[in-house]
N, C-alpha and C. Protein backbone atom coordinates (compact mmCIF):
# COMPACT_ATOMS: atom_id res chain seq x y z
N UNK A 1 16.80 -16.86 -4.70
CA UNK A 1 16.89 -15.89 -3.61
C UNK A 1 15.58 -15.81 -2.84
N UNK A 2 14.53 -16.17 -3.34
CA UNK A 2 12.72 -16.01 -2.50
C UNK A 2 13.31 -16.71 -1.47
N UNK A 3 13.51 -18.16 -2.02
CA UNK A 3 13.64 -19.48 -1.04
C UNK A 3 14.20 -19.13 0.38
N UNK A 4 15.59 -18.31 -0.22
CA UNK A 4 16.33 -17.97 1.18
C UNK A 4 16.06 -16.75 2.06
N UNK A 5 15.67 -16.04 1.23
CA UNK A 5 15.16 -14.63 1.97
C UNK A 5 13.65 -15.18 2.83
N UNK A 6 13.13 -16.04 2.40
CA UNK A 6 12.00 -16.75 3.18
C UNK A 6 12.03 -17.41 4.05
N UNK A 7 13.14 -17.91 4.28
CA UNK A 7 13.98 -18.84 5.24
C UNK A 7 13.27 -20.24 4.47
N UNK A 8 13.10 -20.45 3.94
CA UNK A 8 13.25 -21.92 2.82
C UNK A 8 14.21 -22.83 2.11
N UNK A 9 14.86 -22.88 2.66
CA UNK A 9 16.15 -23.33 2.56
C UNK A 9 16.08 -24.68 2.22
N UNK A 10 15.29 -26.26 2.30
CA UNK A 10 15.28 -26.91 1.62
C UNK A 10 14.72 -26.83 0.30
N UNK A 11 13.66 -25.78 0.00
CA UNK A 11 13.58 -25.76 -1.49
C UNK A 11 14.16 -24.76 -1.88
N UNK A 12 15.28 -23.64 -1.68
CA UNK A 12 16.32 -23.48 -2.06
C UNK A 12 17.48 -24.43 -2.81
N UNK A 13 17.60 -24.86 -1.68
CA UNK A 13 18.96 -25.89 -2.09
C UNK A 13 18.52 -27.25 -3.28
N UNK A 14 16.97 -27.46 -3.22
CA UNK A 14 16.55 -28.15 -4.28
C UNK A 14 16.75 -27.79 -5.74
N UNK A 15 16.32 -26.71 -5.46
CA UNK A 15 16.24 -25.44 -6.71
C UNK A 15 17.84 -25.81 -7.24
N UNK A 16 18.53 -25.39 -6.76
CA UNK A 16 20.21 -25.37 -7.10
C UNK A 16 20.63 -26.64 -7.34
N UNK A 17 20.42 -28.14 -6.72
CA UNK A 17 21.04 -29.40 -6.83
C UNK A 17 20.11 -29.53 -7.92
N UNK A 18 18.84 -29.40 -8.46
CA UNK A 18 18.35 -29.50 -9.90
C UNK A 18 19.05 -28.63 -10.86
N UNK A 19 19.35 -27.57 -11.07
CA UNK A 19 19.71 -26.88 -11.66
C UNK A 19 21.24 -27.53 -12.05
N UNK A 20 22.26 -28.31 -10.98
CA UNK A 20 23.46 -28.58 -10.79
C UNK A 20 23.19 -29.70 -11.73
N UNK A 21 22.23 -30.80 -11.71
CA UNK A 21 22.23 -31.91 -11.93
C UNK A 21 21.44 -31.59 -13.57
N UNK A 22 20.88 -30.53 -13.80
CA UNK A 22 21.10 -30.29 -15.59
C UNK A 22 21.84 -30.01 -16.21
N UNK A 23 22.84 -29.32 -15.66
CA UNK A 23 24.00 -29.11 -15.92
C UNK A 23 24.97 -30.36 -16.42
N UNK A 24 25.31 -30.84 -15.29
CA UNK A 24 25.87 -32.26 -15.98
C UNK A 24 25.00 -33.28 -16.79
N UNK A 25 23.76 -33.52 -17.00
CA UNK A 25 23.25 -33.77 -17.66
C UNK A 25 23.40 -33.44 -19.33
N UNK A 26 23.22 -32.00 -19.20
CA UNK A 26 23.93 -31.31 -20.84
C UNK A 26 25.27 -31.59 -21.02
N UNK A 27 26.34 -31.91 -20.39
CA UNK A 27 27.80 -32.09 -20.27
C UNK A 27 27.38 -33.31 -21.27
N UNK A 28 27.28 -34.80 -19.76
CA UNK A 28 27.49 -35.84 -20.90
C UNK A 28 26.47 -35.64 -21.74
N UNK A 29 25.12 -34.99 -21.91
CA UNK A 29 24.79 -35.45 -23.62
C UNK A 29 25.98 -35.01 -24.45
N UNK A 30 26.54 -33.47 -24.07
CA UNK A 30 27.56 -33.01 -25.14
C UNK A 30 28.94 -34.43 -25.26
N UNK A 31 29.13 -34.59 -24.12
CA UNK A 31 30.28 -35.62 -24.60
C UNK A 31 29.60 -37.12 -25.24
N UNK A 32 28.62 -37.71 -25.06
CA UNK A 32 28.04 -38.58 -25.42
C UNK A 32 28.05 -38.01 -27.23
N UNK A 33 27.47 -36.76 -27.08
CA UNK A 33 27.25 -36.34 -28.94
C UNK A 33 28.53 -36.70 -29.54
N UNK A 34 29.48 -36.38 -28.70
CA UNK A 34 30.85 -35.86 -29.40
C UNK A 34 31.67 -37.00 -29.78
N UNK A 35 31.46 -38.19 -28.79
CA UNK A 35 31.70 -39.89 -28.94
C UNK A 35 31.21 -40.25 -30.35
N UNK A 36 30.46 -39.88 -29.84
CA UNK A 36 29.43 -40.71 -30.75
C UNK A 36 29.42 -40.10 -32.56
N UNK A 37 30.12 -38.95 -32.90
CA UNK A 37 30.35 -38.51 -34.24
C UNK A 37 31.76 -38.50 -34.06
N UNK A 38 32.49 -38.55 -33.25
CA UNK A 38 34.07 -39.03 -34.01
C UNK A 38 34.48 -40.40 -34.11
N UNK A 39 33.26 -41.19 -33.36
CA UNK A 39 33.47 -42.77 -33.68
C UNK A 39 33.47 -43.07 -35.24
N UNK A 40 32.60 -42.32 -35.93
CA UNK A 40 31.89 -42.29 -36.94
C UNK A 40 32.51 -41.48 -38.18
N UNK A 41 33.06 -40.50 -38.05
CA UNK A 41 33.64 -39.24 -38.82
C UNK A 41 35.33 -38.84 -38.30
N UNK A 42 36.26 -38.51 -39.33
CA UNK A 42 36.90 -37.96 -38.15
C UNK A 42 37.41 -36.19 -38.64
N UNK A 43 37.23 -35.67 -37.23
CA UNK A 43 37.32 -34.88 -37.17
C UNK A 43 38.70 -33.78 -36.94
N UNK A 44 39.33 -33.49 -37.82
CA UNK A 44 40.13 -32.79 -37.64
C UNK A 44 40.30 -31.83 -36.39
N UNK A 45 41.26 -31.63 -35.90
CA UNK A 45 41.71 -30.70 -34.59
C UNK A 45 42.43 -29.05 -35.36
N UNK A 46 41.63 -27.98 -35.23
CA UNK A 46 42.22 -27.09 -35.18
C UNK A 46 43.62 -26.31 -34.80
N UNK A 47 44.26 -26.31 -35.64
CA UNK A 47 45.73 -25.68 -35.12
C UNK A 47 45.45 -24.39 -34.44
N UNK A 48 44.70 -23.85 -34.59
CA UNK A 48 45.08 -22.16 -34.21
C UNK A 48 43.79 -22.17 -33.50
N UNK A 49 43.40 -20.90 -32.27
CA UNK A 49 42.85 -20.55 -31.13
C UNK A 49 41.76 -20.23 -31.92
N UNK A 50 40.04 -20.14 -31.50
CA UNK A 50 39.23 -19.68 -32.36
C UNK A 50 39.21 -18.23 -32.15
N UNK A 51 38.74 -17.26 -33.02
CA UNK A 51 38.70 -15.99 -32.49
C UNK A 51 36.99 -16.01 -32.05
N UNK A 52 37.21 -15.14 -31.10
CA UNK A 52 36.00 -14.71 -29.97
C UNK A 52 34.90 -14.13 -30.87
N UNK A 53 33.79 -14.32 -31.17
CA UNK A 53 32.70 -13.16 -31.76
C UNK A 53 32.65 -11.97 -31.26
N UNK A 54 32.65 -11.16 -33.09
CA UNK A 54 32.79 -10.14 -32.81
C UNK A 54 31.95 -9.23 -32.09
N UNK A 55 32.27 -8.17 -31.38
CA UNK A 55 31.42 -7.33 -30.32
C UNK A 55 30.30 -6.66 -31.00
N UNK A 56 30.58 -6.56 -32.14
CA UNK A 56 28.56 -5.98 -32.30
C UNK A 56 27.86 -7.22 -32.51
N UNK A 57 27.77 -8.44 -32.63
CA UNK A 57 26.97 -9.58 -32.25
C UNK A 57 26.70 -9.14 -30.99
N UNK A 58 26.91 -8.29 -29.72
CA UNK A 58 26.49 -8.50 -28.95
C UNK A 58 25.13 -7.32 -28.78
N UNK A 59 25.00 -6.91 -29.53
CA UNK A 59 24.09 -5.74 -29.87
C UNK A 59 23.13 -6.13 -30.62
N UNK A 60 23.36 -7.47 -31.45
CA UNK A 60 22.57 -7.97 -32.39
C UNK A 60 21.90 -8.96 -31.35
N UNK A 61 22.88 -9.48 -30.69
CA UNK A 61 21.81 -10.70 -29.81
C UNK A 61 21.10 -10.48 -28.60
N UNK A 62 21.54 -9.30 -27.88
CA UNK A 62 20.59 -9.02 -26.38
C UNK A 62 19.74 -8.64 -26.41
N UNK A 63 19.07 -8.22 -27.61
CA UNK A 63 17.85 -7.39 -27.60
C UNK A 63 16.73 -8.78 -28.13
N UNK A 64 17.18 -9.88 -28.62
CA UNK A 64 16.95 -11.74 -29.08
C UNK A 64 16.72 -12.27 -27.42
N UNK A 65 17.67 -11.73 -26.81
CA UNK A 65 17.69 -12.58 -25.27
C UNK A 65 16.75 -12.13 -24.71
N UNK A 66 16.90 -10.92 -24.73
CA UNK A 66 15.82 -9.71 -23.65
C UNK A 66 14.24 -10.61 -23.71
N UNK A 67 14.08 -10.22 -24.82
CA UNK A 67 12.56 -10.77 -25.73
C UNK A 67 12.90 -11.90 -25.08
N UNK A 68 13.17 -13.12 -25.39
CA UNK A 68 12.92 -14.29 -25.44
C UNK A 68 12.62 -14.41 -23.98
N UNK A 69 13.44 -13.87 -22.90
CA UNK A 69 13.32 -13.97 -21.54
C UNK A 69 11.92 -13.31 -21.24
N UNK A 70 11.24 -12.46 -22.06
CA UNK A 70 10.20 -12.16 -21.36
C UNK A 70 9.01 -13.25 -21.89
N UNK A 71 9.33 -14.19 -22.96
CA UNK A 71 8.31 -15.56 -23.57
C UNK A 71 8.65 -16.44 -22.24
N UNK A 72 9.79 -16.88 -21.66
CA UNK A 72 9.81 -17.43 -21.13
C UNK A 72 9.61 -17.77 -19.95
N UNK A 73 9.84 -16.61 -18.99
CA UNK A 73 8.81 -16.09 -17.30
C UNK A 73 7.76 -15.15 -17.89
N UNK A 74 6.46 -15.56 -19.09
CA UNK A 74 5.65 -15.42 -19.37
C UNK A 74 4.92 -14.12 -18.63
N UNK A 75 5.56 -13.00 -19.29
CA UNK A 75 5.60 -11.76 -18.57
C UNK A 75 4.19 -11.62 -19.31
N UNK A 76 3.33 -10.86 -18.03
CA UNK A 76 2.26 -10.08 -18.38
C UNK A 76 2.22 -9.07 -19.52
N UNK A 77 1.62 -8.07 -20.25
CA UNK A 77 1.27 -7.24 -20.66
C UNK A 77 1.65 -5.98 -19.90
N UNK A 78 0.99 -5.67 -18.87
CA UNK A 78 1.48 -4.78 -17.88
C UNK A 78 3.26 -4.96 -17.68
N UNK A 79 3.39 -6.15 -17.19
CA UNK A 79 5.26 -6.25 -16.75
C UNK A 79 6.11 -6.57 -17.66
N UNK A 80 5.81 -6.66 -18.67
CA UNK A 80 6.60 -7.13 -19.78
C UNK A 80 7.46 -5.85 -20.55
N UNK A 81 7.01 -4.30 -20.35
CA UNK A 81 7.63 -3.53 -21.01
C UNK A 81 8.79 -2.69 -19.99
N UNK A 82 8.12 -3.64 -18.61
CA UNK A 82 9.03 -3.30 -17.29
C UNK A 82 10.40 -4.11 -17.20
N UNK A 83 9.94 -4.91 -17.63
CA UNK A 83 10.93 -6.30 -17.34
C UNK A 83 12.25 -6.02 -18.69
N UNK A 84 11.55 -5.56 -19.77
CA UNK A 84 12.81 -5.42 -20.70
C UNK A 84 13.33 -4.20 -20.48
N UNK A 85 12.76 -2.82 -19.45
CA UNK A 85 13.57 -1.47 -19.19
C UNK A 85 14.61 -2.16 -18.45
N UNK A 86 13.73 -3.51 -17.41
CA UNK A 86 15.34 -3.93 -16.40
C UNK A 86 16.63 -4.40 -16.81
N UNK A 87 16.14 -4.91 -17.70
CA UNK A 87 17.19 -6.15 -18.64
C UNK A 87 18.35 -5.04 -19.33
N UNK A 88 17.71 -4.02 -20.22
CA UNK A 88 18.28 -2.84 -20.36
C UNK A 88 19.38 -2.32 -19.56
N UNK A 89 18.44 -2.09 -18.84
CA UNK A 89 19.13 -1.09 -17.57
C UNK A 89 20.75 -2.08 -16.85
N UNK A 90 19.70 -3.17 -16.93
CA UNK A 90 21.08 -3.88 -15.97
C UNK A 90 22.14 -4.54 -17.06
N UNK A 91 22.10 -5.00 -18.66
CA UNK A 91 22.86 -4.97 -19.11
C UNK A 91 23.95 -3.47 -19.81
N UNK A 92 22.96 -2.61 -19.93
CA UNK A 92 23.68 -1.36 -19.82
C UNK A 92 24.77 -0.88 -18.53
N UNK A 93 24.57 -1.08 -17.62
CA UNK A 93 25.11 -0.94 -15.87
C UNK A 93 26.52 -2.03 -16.48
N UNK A 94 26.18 -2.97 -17.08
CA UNK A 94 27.44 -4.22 -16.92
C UNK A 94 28.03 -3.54 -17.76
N UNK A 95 28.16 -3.36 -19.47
CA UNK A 95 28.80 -2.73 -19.96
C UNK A 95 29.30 -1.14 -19.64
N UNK A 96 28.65 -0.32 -19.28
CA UNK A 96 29.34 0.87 -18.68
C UNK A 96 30.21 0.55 -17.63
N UNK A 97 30.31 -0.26 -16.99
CA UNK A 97 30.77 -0.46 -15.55
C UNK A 97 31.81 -0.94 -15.67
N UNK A 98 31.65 -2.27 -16.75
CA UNK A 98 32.80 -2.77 -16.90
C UNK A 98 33.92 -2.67 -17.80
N UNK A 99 33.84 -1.01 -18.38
CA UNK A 99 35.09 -0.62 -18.97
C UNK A 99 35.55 0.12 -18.41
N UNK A 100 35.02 0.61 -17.33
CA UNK A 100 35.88 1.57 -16.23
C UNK A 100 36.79 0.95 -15.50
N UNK A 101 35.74 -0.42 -14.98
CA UNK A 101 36.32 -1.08 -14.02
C UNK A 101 36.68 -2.61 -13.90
N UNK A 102 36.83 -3.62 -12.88
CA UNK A 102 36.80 -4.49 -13.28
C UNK A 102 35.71 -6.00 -13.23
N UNK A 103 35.74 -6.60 -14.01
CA UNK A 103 34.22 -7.31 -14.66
C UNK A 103 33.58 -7.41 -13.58
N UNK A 104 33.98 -8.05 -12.51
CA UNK A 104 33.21 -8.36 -10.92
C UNK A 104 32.88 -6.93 -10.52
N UNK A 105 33.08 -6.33 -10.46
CA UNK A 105 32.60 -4.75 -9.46
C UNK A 105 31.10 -4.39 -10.27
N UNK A 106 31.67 -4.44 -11.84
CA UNK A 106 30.40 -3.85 -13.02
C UNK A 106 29.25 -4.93 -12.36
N UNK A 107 29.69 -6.50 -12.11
CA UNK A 107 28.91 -7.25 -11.99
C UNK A 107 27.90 -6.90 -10.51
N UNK A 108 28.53 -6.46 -9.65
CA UNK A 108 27.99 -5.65 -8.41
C UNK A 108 27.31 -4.18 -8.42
N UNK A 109 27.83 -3.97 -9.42
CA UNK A 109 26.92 -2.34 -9.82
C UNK A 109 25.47 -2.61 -10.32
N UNK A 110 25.65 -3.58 -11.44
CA UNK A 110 24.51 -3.82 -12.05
C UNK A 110 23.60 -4.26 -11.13
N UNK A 111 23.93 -5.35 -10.31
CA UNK A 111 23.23 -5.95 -9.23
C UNK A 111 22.67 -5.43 -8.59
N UNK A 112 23.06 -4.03 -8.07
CA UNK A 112 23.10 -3.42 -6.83
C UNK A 112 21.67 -2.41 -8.04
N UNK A 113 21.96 -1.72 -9.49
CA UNK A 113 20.81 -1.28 -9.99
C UNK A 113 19.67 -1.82 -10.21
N UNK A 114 19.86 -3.13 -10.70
CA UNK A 114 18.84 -4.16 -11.27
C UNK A 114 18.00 -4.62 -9.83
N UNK A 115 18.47 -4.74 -8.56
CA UNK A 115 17.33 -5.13 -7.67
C UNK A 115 17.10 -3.80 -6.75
N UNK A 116 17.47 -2.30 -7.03
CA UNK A 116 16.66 -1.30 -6.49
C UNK A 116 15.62 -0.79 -7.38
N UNK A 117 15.85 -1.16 -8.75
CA UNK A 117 14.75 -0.91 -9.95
C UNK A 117 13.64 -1.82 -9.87
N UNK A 118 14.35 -3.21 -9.62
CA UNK A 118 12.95 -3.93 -9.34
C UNK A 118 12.03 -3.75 -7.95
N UNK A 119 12.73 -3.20 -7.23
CA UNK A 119 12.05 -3.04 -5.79
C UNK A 119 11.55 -1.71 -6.11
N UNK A 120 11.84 -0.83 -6.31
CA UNK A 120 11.40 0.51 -6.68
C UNK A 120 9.96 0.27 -7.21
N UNK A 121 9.80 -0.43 -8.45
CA UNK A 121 9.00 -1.18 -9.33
C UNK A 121 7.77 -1.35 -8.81
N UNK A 122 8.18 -2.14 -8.00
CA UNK A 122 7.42 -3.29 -7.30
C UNK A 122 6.39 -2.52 -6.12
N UNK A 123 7.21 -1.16 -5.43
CA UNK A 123 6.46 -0.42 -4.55
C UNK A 123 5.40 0.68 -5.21
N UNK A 124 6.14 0.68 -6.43
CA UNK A 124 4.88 2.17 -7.53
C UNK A 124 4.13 1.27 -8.12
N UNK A 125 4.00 0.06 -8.78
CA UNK A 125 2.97 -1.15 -9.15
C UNK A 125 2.62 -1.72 -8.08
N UNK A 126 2.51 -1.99 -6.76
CA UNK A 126 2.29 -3.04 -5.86
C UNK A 126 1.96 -4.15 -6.67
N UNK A 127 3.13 -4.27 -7.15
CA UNK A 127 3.05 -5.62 -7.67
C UNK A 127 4.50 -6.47 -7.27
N UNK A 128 4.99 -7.70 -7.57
CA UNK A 128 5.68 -8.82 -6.84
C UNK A 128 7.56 -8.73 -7.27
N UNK A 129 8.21 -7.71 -7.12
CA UNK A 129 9.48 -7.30 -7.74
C UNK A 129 9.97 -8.79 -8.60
N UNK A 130 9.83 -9.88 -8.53
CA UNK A 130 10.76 -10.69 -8.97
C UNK A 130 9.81 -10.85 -10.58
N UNK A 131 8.90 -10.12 -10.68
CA UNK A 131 8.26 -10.30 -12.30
C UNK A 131 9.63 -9.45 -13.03
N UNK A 132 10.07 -8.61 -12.51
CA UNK A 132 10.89 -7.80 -13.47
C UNK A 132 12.58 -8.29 -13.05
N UNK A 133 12.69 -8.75 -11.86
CA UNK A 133 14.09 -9.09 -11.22
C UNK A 133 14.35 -10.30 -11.92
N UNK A 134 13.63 -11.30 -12.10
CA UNK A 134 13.93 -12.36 -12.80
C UNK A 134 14.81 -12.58 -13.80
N UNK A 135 14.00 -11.95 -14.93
CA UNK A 135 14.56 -12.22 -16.37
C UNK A 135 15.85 -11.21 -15.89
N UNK A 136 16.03 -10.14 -15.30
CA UNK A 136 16.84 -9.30 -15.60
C UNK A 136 18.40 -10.37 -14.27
N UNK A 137 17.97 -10.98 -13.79
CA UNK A 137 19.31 -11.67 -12.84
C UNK A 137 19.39 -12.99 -13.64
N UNK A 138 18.96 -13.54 -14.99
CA UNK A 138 19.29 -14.69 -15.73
C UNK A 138 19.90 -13.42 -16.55
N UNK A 139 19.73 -12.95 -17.29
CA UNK A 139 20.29 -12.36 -18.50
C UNK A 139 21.80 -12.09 -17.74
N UNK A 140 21.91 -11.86 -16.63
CA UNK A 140 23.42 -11.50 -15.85
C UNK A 140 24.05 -12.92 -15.54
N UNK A 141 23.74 -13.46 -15.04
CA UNK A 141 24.07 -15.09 -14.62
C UNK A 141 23.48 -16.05 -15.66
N UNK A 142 24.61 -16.56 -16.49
CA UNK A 142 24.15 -17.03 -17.70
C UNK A 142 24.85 -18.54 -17.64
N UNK A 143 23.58 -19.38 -17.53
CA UNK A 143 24.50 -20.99 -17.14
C UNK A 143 25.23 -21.18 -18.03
N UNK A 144 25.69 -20.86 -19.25
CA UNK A 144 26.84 -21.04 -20.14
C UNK A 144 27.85 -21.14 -19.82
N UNK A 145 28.28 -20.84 -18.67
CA UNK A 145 29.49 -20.28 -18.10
C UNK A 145 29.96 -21.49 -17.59
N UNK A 146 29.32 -22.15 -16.51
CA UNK A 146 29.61 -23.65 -16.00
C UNK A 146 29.26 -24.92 -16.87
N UNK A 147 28.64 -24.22 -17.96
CA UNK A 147 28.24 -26.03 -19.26
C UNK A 147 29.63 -25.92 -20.12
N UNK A 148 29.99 -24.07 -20.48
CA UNK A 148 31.04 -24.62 -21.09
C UNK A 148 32.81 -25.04 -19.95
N UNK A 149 32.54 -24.69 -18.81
CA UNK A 149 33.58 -24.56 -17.59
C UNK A 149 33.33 -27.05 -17.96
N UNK A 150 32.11 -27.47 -17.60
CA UNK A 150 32.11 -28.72 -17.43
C UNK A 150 32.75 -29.15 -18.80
N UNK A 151 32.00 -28.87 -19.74
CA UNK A 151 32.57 -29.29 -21.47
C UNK A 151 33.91 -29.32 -21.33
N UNK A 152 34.73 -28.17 -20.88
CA UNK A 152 36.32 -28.63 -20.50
C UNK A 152 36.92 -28.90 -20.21
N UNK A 153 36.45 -29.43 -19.00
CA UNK A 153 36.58 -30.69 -17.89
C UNK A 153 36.62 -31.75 -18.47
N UNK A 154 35.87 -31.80 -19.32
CA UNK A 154 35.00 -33.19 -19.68
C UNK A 154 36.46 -33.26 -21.05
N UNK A 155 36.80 -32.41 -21.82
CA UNK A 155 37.71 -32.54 -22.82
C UNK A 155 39.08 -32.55 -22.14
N UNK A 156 39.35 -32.48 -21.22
CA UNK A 156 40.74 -32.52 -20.36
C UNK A 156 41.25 -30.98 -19.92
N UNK A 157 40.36 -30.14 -20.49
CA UNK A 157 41.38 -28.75 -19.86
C UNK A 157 41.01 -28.10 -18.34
N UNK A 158 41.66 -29.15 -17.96
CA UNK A 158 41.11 -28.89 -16.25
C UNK A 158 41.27 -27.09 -15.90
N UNK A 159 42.27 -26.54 -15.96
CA UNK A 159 42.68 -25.54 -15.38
C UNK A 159 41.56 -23.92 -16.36
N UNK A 160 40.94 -24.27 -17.69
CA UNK A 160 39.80 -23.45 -18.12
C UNK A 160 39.06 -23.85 -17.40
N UNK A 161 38.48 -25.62 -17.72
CA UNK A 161 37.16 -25.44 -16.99
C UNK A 161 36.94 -24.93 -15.69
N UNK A 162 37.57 -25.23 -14.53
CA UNK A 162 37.42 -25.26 -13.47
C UNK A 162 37.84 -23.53 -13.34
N UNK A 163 37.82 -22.96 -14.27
CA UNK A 163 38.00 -20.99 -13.97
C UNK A 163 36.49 -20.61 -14.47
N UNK A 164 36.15 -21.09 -15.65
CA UNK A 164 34.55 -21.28 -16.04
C UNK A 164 33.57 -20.69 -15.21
N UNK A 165 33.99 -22.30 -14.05
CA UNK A 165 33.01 -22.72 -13.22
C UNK A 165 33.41 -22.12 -12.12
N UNK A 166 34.37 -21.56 -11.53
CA UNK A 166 34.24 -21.03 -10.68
C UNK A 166 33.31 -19.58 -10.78
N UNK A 167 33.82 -18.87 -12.21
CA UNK A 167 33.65 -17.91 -12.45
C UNK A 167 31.83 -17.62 -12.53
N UNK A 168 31.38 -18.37 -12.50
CA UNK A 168 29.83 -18.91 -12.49
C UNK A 168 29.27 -18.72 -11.19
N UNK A 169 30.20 -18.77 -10.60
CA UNK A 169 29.88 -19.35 -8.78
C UNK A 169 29.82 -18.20 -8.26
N UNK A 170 31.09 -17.59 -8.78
CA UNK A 170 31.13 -15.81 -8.29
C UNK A 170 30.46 -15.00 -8.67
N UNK A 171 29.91 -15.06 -10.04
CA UNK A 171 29.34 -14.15 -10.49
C UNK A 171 27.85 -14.23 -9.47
N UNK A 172 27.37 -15.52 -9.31
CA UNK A 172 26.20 -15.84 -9.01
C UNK A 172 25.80 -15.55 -7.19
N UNK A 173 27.07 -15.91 -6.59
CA UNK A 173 27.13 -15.48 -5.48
C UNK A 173 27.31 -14.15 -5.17
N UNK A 174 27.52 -13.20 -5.93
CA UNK A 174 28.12 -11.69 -5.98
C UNK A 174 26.86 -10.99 -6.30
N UNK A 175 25.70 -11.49 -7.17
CA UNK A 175 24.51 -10.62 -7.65
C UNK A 175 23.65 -11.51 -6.62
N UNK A 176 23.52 -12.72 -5.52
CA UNK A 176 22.58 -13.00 -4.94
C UNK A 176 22.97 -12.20 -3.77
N UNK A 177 23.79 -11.92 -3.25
CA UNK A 177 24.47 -10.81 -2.08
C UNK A 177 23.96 -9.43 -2.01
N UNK A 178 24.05 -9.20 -3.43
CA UNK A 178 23.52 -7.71 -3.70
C UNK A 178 22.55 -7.65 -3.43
N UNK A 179 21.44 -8.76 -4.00
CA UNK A 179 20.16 -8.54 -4.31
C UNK A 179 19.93 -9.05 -2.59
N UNK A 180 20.30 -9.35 -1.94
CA UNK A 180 20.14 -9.54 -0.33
C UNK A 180 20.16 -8.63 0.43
N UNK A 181 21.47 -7.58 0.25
CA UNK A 181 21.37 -6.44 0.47
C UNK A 181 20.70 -5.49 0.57
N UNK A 182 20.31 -5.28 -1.21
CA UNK A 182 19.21 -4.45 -1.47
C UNK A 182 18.00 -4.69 -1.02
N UNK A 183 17.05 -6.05 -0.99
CA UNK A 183 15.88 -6.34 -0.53
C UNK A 183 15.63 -5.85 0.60
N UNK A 184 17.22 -6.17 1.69
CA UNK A 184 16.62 -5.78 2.88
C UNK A 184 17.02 -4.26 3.12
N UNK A 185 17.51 -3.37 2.68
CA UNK A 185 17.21 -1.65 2.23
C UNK A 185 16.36 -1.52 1.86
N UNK A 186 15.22 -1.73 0.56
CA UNK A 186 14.40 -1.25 0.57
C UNK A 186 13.47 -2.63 0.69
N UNK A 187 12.56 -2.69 1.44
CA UNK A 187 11.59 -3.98 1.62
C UNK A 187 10.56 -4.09 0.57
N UNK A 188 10.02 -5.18 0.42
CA UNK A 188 8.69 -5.29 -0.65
C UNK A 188 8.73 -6.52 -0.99
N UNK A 189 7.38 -6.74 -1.10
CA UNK A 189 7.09 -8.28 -1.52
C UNK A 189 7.53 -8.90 -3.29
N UNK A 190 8.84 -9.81 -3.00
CA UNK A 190 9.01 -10.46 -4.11
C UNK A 190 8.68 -11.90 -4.40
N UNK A 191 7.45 -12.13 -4.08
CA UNK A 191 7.03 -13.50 -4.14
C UNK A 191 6.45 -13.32 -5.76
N UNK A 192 5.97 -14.02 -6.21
CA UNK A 192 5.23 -14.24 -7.50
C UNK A 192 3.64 -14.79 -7.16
């Protein structure tokens, strides 16, 4: 979103055709792995649907993600206890939101909290909103969504994968809208 709100639009679109092109990259290694141990082994096919993990794993693992996202956009000292209130805040917003309503709207609520908190942020620190917007718009837009949408492609179930991956597209286009929105309501520098 810098890229485009900057009017940068070829290293925008770089940003994304790299990002596109790891993507399939992880695909065929996964199908290359998957060749390559049933050449070798064979692997039985499951009769029955797997069941989904259960919902307090998800209580056990976001607070694993949160953290890890702040090792990984190597959050300051200062922004680092900011950056996990956002992550908070905006995975809290998704789950409240989205038992009222439905998953895309929660996904626009959160959006719509997570980049007035970081702009808010950003104007009482004069400091660069996307230290705290970051981690908190990956923890929402989670490339899992289109590796496992390709993985099913790649195994023949055209009509999952390609809901996956759309569903990736929307989500991602739905919280970069917001956060477009919001930037230009309340202004402030989100460069890094």
């Amino acid at each position: 979103t810098q890229e485009l709100e900057s009017q940068h639009i070829l290293s925008g679109m770089t940003r994304l055709i790299n990002g596109l092109v790891t993507l399939v990259q992880l695909t065929l290694g996964y199908w290359l792995g998957k060749t390559l141990v049933t050449s070798c082994v064979d692997i039985p096919e499951a009769d029955f649907p797997s069941e989904s993990v259960p919902e307090e794993f998800k209580f056990l693992f976001a607070p694993i993600i949160m953290l890890s996202l702040t090792v990984v956009f190597q959050s300051s000292r200062q922004a680092a206890p900011w950056a996990l209130l956002g992550m908070i805040i905006t995975y809290g917003t998704t789950l409240v939101t989205g038992i009222w309503t439905e998953k895309e709207f929660g996904i626009f609520v959160s959006s719509v909290v997570m980049t007035v908190y970081a702009n808010s942020w950003a104007l009482w620190k004069d400091r660069p909103a996307s230290l705290v917007l970051l981690p908190s718009f990956i923890l929402q837009v989670s490339g899992s969504l289109g590796f496992l949408g390709l993985v099913d492609l790649v195994e023949g179930k055209r009509f999952l994968g390609l809901h996956q991956f759309l569903v990736l597209f929307e989500v991602s286009l739905l919280s970069v809208a917001c956060m477009f929105i919001c930037i230009t309501a309340i202004p402030c520098d989100t460069t890094l």
